[in-house]
Each structure stands twice: as structure tokens, then as C-alpha cells.
C-alpha atoms as a PDB file:
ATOM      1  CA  UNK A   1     -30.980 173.857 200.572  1.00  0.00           C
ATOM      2  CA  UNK A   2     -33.072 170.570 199.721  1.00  0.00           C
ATOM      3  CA  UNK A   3     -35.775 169.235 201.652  1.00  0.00           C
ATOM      4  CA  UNK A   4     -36.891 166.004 201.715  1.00  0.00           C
ATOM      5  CA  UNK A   5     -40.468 165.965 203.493  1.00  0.00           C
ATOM      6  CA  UNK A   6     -40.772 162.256 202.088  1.00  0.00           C
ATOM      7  CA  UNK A   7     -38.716 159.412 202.023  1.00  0.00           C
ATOM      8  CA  UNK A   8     -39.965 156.712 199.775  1.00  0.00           C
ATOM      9  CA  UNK A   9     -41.801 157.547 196.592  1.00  0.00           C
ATOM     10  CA  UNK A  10     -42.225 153.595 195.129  1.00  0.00           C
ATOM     11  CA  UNK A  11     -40.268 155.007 191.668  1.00  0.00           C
ATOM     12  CA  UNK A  12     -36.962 152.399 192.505  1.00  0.00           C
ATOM     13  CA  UNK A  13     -39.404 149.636 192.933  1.00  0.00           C
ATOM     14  CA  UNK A  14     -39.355 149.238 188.872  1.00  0.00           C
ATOM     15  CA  UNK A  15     -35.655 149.292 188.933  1.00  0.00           C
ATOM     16  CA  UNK A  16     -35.615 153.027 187.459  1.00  0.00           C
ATOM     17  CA  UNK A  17     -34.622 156.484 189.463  1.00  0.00           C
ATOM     18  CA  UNK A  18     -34.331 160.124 188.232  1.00  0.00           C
ATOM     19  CA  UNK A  19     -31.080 162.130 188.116  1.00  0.00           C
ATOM     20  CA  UNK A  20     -30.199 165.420 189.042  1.00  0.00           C
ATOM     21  CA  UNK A  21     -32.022 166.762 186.005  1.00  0.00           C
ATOM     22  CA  UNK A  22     -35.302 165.254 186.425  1.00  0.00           C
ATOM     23  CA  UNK A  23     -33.884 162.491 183.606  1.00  0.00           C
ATOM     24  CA  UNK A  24     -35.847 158.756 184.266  1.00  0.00           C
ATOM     25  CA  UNK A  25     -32.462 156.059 184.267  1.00  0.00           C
ATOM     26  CA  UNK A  26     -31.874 152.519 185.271  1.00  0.00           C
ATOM     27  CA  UNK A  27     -31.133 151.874 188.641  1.00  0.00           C
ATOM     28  CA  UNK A  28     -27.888 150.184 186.954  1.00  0.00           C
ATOM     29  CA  UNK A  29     -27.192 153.695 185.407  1.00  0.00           C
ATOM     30  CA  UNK A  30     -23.501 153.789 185.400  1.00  0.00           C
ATOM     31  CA  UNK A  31     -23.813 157.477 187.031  1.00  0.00           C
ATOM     32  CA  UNK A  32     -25.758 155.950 189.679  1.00  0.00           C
ATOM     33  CA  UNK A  33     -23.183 152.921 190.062  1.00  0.00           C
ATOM     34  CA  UNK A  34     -21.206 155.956 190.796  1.00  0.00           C
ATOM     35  CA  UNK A  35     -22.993 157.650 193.061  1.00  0.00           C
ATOM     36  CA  UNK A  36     -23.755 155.203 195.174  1.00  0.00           C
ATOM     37  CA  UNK A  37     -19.531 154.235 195.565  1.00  0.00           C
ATOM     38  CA  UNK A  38     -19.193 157.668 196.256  1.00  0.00           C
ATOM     39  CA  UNK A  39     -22.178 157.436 199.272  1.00  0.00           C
ATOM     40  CA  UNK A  40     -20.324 154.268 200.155  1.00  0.00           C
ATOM     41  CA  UNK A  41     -16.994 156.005 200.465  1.00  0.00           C
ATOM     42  CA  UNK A  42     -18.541 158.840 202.701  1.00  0.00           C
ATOM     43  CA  UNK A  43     -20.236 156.212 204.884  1.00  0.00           C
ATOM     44  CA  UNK A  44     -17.043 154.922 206.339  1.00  0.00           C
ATOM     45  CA  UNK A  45     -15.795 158.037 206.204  1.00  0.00           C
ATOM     46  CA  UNK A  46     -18.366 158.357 208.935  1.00  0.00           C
ATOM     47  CA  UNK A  47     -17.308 155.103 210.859  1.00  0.00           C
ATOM     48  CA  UNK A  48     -14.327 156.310 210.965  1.00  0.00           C
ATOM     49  CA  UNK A  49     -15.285 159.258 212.390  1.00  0.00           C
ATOM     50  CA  UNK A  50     -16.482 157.200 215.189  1.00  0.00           C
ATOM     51  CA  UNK A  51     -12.713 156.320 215.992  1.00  0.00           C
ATOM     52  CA  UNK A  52     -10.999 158.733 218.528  1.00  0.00           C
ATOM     53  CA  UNK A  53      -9.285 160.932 216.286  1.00  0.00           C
ATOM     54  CA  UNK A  54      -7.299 164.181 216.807  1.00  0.00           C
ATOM     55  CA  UNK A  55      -9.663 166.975 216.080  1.00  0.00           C
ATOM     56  CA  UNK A  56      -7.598 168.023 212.743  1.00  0.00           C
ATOM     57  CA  UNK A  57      -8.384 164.885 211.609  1.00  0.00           C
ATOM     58  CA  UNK A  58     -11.895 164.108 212.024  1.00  0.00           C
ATOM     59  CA  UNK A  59     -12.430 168.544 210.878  1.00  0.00           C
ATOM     60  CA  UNK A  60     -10.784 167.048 207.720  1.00  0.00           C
ATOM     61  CA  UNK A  61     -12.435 163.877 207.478  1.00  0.00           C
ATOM     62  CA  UNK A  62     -15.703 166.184 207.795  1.00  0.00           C
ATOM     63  CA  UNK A  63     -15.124 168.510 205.298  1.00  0.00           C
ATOM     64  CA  UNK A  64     -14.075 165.275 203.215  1.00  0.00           C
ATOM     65  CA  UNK A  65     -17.254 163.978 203.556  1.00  0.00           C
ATOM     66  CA  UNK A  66     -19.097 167.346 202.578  1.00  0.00           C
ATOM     67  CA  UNK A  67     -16.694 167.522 199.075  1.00  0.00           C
ATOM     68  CA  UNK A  68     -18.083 163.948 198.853  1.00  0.00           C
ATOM     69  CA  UNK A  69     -21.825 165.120 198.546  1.00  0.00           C
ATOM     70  CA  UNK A  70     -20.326 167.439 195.952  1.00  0.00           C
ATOM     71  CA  UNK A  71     -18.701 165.075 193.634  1.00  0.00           C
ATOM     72  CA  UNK A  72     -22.491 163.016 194.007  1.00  0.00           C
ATOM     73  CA  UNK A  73     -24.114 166.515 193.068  1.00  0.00           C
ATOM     74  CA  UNK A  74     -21.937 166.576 190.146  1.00  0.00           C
ATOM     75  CA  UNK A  75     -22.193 162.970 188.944  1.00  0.00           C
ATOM     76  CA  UNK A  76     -26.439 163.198 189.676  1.00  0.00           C
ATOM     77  CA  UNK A  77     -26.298 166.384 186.998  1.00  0.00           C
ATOM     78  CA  UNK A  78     -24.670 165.567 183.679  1.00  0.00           C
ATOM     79  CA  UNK A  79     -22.853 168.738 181.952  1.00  0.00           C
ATOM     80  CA  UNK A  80     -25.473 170.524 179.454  1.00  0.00           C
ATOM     81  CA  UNK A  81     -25.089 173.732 177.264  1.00  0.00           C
ATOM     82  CA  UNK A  82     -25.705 176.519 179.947  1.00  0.00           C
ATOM     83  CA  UNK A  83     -25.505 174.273 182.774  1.00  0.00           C
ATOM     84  CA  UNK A  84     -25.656 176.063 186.419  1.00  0.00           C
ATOM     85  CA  UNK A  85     -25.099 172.771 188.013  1.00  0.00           C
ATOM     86  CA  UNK A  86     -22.729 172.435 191.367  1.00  0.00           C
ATOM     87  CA  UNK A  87     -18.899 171.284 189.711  1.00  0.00           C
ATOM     88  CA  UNK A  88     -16.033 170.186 191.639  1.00  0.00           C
ATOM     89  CA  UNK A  89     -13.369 172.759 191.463  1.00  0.00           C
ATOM     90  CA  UNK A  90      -9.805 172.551 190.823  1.00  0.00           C
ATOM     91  CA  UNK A  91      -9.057 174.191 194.368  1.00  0.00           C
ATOM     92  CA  UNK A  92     -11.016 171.339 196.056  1.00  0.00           C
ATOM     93  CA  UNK A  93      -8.302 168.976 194.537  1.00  0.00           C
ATOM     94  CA  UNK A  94      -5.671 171.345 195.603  1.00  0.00           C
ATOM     95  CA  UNK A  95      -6.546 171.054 199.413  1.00  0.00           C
ATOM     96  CA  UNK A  96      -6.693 167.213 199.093  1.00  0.00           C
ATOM     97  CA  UNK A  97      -2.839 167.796 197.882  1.00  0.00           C
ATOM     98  CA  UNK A  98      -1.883 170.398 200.692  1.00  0.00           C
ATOM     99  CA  UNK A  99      -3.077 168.311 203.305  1.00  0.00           C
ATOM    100  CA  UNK A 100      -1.043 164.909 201.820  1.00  0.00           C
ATOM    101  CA  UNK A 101       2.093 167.040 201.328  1.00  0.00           C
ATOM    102  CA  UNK A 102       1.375 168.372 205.371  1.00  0.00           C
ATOM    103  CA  UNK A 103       1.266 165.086 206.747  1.00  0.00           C
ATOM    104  CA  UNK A 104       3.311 163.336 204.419  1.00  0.00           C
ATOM    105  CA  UNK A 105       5.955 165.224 205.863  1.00  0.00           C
ATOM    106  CA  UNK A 106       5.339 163.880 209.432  1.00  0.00           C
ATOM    107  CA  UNK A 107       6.026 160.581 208.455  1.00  0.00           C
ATOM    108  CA  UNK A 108       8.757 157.585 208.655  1.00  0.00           C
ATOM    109  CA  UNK A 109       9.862 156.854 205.076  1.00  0.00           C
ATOM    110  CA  UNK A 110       7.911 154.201 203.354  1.00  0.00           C
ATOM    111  CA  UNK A 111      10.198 151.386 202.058  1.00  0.00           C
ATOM    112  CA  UNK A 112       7.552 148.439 201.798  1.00  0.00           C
ATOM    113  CA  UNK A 113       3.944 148.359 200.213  1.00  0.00           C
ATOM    114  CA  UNK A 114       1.569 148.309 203.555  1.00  0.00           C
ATOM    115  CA  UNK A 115      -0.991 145.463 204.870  1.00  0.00           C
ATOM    116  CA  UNK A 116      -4.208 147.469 205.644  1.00  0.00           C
ATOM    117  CA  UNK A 117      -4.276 147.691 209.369  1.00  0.00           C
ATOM    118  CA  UNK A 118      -2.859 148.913 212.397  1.00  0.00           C
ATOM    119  CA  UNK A 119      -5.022 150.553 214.509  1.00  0.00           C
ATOM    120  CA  UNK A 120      -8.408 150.731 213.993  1.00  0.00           C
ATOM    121  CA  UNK A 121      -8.944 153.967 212.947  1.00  0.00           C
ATOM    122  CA  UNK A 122      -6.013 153.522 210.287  1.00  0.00           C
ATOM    123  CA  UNK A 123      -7.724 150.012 209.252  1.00  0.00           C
ATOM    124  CA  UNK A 124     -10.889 152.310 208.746  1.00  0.00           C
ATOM    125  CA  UNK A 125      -9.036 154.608 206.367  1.00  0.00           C
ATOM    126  CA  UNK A 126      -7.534 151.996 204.524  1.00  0.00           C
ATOM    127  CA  UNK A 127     -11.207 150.583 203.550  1.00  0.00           C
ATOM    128  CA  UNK A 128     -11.390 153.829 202.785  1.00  0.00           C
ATOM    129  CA  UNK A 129      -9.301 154.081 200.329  1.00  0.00           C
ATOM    130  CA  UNK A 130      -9.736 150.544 198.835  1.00  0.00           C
ATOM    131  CA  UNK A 131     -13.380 152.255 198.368  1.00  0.00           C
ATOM    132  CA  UNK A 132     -12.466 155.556 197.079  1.00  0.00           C
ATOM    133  CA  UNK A 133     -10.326 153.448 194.164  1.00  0.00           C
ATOM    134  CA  UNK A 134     -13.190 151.616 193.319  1.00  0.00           C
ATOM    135  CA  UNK A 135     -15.591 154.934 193.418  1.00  0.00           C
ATOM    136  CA  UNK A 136     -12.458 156.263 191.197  1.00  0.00           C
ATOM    137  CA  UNK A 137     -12.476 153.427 188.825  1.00  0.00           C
ATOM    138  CA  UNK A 138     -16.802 154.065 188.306  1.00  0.00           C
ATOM    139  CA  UNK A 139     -16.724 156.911 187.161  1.00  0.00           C
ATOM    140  CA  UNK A 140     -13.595 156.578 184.618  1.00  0.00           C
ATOM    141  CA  UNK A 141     -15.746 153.624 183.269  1.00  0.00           C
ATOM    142  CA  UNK A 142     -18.735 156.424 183.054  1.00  0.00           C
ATOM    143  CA  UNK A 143     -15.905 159.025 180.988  1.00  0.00           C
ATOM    144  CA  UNK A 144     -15.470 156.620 178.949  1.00  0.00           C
ATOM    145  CA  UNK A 145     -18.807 156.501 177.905  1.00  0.00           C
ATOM    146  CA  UNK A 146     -20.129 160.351 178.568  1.00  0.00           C
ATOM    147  CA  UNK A 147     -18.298 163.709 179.222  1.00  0.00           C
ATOM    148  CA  UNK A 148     -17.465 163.907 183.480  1.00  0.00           C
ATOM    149  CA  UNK A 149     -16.254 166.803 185.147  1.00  0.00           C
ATOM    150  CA  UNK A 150     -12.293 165.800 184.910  1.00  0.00           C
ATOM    151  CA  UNK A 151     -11.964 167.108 188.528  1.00  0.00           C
ATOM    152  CA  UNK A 152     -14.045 164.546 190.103  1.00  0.00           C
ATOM    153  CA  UNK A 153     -11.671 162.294 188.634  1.00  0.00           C
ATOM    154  CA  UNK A 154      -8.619 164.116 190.286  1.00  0.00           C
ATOM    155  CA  UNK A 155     -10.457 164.626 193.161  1.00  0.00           C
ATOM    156  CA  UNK A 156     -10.817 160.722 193.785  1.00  0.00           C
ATOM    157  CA  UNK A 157      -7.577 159.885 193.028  1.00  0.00           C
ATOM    158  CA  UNK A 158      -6.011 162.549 195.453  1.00  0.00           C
ATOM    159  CA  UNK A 159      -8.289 161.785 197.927  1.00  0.00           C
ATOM    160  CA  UNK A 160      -7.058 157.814 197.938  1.00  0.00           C
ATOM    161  CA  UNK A 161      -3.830 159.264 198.368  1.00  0.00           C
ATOM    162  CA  UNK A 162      -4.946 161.123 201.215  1.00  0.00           C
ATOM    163  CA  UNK A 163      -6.375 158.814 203.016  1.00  0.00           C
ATOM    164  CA  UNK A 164      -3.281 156.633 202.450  1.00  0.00           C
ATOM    165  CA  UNK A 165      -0.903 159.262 204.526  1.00  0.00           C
ATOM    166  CA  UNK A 166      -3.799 159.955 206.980  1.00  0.00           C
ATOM    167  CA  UNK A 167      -4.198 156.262 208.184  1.00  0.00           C
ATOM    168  CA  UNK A 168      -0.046 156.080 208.139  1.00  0.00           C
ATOM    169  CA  UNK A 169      -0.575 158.726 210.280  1.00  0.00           C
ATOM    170  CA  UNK A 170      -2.755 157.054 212.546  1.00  0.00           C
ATOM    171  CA  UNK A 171      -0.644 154.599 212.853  1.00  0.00           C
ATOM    172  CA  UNK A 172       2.000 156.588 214.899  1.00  0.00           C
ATOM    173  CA  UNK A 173       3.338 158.529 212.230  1.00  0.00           C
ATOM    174  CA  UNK A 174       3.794 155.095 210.196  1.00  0.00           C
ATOM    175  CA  UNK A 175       5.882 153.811 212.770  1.00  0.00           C
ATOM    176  CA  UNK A 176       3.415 150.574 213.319  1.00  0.00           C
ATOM    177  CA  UNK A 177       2.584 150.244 209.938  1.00  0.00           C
ATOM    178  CA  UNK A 178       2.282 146.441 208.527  1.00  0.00           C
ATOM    179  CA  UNK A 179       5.140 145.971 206.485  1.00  0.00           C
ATOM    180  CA  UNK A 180       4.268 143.854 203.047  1.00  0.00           C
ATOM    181  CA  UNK A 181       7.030 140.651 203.554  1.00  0.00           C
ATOM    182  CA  UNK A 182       7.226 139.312 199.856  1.00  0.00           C
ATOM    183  CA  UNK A 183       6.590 135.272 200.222  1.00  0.00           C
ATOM    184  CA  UNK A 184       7.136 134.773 203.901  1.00  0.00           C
ATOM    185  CA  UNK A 185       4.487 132.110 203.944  1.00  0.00           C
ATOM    186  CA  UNK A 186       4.947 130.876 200.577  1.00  0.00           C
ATOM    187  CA  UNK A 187       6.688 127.831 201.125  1.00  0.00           C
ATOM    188  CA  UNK A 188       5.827 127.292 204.877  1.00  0.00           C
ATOM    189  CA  UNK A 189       3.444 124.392 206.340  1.00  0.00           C
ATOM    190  CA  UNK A 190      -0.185 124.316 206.100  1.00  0.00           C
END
């Protein structure tokens, strides 16, 4: 368990911070670029949590959110000889797939690309997922640079598919989903 019995320690104000392993980086650290989409990802994972959601839902979101601290503990630590560090598993990316393939299911077939919207909890889950590709996109810019636990990256990219489904399903089963029209304003008047 960690315990934080102080909140500032002045070492950001220099533009530096420490990783997992005690390592001194830039603030601009591209595994801290990354960890911070990933906090930004679990913080409207939270607002949406404020929505009224069925209880499956917001248990999921929840233990969403608590993967999410995982994939941070993961990025914060990079991989060393002997490492004992926390690693996102290969079964955590399997219950991201079991739950899209369960609601999937429930679903009206898609037959358009989707305007984020709807409802407001599914608008919340689309930003969602616009964040969790951009979280997604971080860290393959970090693989390409350093070795990263390949199941964050699967985990990010099944969770963006995830919360595609889930805010489909929040909007009545995708029944008031906002259909993409290709050019319907294109040539109209201004």
C-alpha cells in the first residue's frame, strides 16, 4: 500500500520528477507524457461515473479505473533485469474483450461511423475513448523509443473499444446513436 503523508515536495518546480524507480526525468519524459494521458483517461472515467449508470456499468467502469492505476504503475517502472515491478497481464486484456463481446451482443447493428453524443453519459464515454486513443498513441511513441510492456498497449486499444460498445450501450442499446451523414451540409447555406 503507498502512503503519501505529503503532498508537494518543490522537485516539479525545476521541470524534473522521479519515476517508479527512484530515476530523476524531465517533466516532458515521454513515460510521464504517458502517465499523465493515462490519469487523464481515468479522470473522466470518474465523471462519468457521476452519470446515473446501471450498477454493471459503473462496477466496470470502477474496476476500469483501478486497471488504469496499473498500466500508470507499469509505465512509472521501466522493465529491468530481475524486475519485481507490477505488469499488466494478458488476462486483464482478456476481460476488456469479454465484456465488448457481452455487450456488443446487445446491440443494433452499426451501419454508419457515430457522432460522439447521445446521452450524456454515452457523450462521457466517447471523450473517453477519444482520450484512451491518445493515451494509446503515447505510449506507442514511448515503444518506439524504449522496451513497454506490450500488454499495456493491448490493454489501451481494447479498452477504446470498450468504451465504444459501452456508450452505444448507453445510448439505448445504440438505438439513439448519431448517425455520421457523409456531406449533408457540404453544399448547404452559410
Amino acid at each position: 500500500m503507498v502512503t503519501l503523508s505529503k503532498i508537494y515536495t518543490r522537485t516539479g518546480d525545476k521541470g524534473s520528477t522521479r519515476l517508479g524507480n527512484n530515476k530523476p526525468v524531465a517533466k516532458t519524459d515521454p513515460r510521464v507524457e504517458c502517465c499523465g494521458a493515462t490519469d487523464e483517461l481515468n479522470s473522466v472515467l470518474g465523471l462519468t461515473l457521476t452519470c446515473d449508470l446501471p450498477s454493471s456499468t459503473a462496477q466496470l467502469l470502477r474496476s476500469i479505473q483501478n486497471d488504469l492505476f496499473d498500466v500508470g504503475a507499469d509505465l512509472c517502472l521501466p522493465e529491468e533485469k530481475g524486475d519485481k515491478g507490477l505488469r499488466v497481464s494478458a488476462a486483464q486484456v482478456t476481460r476488456l474483450e469479454s465484456a465488448i463481446d457481452q455487450i456488443n451482443e446487445t446491440l443494433e447493428p452499426l451501419n454508419s461511423f457515430l457522432l460522439p453524443g447521445g446521452s450524456t453519459a454515452a457523450s462521457w464515454l466517447h471523450l473517453a475513448r477519444a482520450v484512451c486513443r491518445r493515451a494509446e498513441l503515447s505510449v506507442w511513441r514511448l515503444r518506439e523509443i524504449e522496451f513497454v510492456n506490450e500488454n499495456v498497449t493491448f490493454y489501451l486499444n481494447r479498452l477504446s473499444d470498450l468504451l465504444f460498445v459501452m456508450a452505444r450501450n448507453e445510448n439505448d442499446f445504440g438505438r439513439q446513436d448519431i448517425l455520421w451523414d457523409p456531406g449533408r451540409f457540404r453544399n448547404e447555406d452559410k
